[in-house]
Protein backbone atom coordinates (compact mmCIF):
# COMPACT_ATOMS: atom_id res chain seq x y z
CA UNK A 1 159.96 113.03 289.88
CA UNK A 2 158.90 109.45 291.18
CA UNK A 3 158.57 106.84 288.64
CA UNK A 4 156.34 104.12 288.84
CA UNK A 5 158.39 101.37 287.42
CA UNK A 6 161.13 99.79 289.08
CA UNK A 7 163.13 96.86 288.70
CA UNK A 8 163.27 96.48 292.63
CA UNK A 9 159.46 95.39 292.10
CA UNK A 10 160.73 92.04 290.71
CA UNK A 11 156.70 92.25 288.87
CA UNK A 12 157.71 94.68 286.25
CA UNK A 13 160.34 92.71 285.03
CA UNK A 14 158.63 89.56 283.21
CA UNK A 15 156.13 92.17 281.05
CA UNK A 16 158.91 94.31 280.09
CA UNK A 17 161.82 92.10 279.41
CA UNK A 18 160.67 88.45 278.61
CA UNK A 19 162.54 87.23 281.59
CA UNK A 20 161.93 85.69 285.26
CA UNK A 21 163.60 87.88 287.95
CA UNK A 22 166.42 85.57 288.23
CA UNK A 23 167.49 85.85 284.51
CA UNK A 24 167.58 89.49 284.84
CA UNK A 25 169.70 89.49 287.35
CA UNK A 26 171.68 87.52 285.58
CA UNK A 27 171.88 89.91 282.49
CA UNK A 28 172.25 92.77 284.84
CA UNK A 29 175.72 90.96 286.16
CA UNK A 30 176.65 89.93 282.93
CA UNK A 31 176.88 93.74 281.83
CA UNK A 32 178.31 94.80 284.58
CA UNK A 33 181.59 92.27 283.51
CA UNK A 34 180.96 93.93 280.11
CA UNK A 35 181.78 97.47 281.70
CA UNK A 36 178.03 98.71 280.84
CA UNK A 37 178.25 100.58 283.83
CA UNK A 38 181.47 102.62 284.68
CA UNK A 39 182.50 105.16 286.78
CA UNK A 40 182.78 108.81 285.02
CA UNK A 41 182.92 111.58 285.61
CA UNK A 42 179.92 114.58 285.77
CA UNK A 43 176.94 113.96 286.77
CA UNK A 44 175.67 110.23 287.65
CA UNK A 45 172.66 108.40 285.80
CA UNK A 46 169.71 109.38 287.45
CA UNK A 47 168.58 105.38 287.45
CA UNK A 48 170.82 102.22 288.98
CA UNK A 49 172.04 99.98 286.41
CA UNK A 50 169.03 97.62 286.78
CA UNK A 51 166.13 99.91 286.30
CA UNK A 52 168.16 101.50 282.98
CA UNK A 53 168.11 98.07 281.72
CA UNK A 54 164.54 97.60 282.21
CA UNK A 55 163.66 101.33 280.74
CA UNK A 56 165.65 100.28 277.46
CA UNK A 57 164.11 97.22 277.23
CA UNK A 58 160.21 98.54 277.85
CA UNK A 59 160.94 100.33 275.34
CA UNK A 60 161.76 97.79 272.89
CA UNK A 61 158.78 95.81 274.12
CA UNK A 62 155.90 98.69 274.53
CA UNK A 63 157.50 101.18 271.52
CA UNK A 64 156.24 103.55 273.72
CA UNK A 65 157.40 107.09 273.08
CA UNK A 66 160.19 108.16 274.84
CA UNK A 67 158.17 111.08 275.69
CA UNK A 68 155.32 108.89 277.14
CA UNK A 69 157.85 105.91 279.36
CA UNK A 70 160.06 109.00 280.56
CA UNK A 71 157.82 109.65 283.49
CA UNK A 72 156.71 106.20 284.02
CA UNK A 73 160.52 105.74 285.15
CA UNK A 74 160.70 108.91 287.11
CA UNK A 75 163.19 110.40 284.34
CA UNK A 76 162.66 113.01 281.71
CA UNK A 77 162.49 112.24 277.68
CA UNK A 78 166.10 113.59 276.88
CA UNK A 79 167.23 111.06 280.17
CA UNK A 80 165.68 108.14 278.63
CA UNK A 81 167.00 108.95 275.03
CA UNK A 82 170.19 108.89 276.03
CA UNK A 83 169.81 105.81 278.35
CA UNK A 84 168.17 103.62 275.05
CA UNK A 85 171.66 105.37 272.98
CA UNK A 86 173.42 104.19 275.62
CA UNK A 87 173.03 101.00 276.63
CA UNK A 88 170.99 99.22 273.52
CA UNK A 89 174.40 98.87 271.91
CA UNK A 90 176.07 97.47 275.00
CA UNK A 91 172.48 94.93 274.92
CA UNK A 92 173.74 93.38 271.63
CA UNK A 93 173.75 89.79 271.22
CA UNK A 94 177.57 88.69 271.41
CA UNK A 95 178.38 86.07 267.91
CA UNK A 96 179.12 82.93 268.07
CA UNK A 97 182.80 82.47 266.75
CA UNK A 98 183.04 78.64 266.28
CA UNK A 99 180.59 75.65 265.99
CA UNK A 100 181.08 72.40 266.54
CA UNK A 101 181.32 69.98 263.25
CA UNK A 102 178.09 68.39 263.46
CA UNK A 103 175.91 71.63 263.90
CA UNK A 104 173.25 72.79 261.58
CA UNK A 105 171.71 76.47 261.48
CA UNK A 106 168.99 77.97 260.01
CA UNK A 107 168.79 81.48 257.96
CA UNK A 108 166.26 83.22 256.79
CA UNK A 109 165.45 86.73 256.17
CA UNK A 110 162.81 89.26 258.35
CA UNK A 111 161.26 92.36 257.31
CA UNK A 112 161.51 95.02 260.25
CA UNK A 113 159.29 98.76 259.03
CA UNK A 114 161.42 101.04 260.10
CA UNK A 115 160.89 105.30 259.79
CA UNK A 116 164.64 106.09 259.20
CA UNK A 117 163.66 106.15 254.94
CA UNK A 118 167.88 106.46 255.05
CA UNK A 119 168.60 102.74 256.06
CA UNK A 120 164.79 102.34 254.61
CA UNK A 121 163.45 100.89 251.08
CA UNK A 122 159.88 99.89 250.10
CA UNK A 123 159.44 96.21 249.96
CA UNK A 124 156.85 93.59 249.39
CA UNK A 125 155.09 94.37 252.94
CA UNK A 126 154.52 97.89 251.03
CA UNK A 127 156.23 99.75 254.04
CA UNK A 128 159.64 100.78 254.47
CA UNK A 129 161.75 98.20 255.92
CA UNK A 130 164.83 97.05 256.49
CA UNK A 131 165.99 93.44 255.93
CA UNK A 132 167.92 91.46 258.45
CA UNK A 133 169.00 88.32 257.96
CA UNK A 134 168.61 86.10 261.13
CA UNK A 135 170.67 82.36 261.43
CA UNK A 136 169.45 79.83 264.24
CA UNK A 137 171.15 76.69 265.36
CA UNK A 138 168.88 74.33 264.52
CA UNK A 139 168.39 72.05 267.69
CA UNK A 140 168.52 74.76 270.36
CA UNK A 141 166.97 77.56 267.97
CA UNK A 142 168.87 80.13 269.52
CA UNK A 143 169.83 82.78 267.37
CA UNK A 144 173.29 82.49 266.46
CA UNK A 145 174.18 85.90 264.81
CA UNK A 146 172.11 88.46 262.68
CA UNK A 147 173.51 90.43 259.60
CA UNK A 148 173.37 94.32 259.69
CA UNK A 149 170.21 95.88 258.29
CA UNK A 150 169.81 96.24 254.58
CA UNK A 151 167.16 98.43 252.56
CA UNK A 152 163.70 95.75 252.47
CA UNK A 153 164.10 95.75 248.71
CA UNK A 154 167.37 93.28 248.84
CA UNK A 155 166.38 89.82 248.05
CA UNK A 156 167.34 87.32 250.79
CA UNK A 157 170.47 86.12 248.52
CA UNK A 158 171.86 88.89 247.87
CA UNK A 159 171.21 90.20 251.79
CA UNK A 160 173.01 87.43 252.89
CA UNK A 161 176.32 88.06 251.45
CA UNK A 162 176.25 91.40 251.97
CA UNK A 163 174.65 91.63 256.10
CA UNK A 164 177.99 90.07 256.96
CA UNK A 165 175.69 87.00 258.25
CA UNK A 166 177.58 84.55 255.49
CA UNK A 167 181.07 85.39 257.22
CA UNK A 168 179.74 85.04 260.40
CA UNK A 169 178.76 81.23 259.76
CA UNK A 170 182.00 80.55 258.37
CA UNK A 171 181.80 76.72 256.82
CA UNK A 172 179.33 75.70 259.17
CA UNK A 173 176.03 73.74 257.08
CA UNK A 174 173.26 76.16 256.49
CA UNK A 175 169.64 75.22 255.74
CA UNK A 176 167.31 78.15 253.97
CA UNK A 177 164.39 78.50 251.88
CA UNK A 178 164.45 78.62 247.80
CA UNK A 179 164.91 82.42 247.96
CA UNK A 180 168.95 81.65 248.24
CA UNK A 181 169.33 79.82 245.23
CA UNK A 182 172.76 80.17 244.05
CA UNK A 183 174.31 80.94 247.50
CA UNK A 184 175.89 77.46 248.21
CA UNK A 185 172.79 76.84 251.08
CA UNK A 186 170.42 73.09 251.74
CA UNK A 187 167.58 74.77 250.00
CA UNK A 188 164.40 72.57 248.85
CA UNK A 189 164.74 70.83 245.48
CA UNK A 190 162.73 72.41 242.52
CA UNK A 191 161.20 71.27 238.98
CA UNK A 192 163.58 71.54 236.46
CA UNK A 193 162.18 73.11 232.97
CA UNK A 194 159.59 70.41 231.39
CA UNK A 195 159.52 68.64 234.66
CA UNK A 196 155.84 67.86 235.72
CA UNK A 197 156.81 66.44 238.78
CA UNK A 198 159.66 66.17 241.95
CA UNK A 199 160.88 62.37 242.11
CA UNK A 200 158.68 61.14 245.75
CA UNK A 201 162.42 61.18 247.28
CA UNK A 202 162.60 65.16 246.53
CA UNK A 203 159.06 65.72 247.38
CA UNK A 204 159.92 64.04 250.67
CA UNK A 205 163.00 65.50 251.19
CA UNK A 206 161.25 68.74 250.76
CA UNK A 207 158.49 67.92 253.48
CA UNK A 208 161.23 67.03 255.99
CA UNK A 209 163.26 70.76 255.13
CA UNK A 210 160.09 72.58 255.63
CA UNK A 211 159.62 71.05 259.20
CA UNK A 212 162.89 72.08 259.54
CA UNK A 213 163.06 75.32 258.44
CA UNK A 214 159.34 76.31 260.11
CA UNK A 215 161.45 76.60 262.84
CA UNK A 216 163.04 80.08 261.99
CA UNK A 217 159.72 81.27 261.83
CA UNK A 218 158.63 80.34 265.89
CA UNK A 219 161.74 82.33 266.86
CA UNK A 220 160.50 85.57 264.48
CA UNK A 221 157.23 84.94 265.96
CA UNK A 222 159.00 85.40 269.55
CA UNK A 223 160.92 87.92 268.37
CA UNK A 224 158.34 90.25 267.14
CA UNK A 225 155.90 89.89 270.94
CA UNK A 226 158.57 93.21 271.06
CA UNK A 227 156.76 95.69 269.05
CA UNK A 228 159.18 98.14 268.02
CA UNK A 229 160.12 95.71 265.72
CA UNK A 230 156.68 96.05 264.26
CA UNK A 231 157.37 99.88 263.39
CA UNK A 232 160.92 101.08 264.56
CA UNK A 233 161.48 105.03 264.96
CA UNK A 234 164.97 104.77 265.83
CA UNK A 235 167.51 106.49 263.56
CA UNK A 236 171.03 104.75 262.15
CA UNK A 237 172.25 101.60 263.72
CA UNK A 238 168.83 101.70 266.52
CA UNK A 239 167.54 99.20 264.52
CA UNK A 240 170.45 96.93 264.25
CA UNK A 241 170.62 97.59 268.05
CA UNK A 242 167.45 96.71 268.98
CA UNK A 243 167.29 92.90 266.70
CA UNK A 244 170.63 91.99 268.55
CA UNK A 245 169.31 92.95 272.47
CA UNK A 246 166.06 91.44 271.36
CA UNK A 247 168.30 88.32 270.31
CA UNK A 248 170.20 88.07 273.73
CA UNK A 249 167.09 88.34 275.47
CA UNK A 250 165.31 85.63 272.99
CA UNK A 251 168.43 83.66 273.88
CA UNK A 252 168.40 84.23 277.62
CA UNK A 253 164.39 83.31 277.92
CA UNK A 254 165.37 79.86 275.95
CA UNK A 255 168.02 79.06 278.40
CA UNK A 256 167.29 80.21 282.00
């Protein structure tokens, strides 16, 4: 069976992927240093390297069924299930471990609708969702690390403590938005009870965070141009899977 997309036609890769032909290549080396693509033993992948990259990553961009981009790669549905199990883990944006003293980051928490009612809760957007909690650096806004999934009906606080994305930060100065009171974060300054007004030095400390912090929201924006994150059917960890390749790529379009 012939497919009709290939990453050999260097035109399918920009709609699919986010990235110029040059920066895929670049992730396709990348993974190949990560061991994405071993020798084993049985039968081979019916696709190169290159074009199973670009199948798992149409995927994430079109949510197409698996049944329906299958044949558009030349490769049954059970093929291209096990190519999107496969490699979207090995896809996953890699943590940063250490930042430098002076470096500021952004968190804030996005609502992904996801079928999997197991990882699932109903939250304010009405749907089932899960809640991930994303962190930026501030001056690059690359995305530095995002928490594991929790059920949508987690307040942003609570999620992150428990994602994981707090102990991924470390001690490193967080700004966030007056969901995280309590958690330690730079989070706008509020009315105290009786208080009519903010002092004009809060209110304008409060204009400048909210410049700030509007920039979390462009990279969400970015983020969700790939529209399974608009209604994910993957099961388990897919979800998880698919924010942290959608990440690296985010991060790879930013950079060159």
């Amino acid at each position: 069976m012939a497919g009709v997309i290939t990453a050999s036609e260097p035109s399918w890769i920009a709609p699919f992927t986010g990235l110029s032909p040059q920066q895929f290549g670049k992730l396709v080396t990348a993974l190949r240093r990560e061991d994405a693509d071993p020798v084993r033993k049985g039968r081979p992948w019916s696709l190169p390297l290159q074009d199973r990259v670009l199948l798992v990553t149409a995927y994430w961009r079109t949510n197409l069924t698996l049944r329906q981009l299958g044949p558009l790669f030349g490769v049954s549905k059970s093929a291209a299930a096990r190519i999107v199990d496969h490699l979207g883990p090995l896809l996953a944006l890699h943590k940063r471990k250490r930042f430098r003293k002076e470096t500021v980051l952004i968190v804030d928490g996005t609502l992904v609708p996801t079928r999997d009612h197991t990882v699932a809760e109903q939250s304010k957007n009405y749907r089932y969702s899960t809640n991930h909690q994303v962190v930026i650096n501030t001056d690059t806004q690359l995305v530095v690390t995002v928490g594991r999934p929790l059920p949508g009906n987690r307040n942003d606080c609570k999620a992150w403590q428990l994602s994981g994305a707090k102990t991924a930060v470390g001690k490193a100065v967080v700004i966030a938005d007056g969901g995280y009171r309590g958690t330690g974060l730079v989070i706008p300054h509020r009315r105290q009870p009786g208080q009519d007004e903010l002092p004009a030095w809060k209110e304008e400390h409060n204009a400048s965070h909210r410049k700030v912090r509007a920039r979390v929201e462009h990279v969400f924006a970015r983020m969700k141009t790939w529209k399974i994150l608009r209604d994910c059917r993957l099961k388990g960890d897919g979800v998880h899977h698919a924010m942290l390749g959608i990440a690296r790529l985010h991060n790879l379009a930013r950079t060159g």
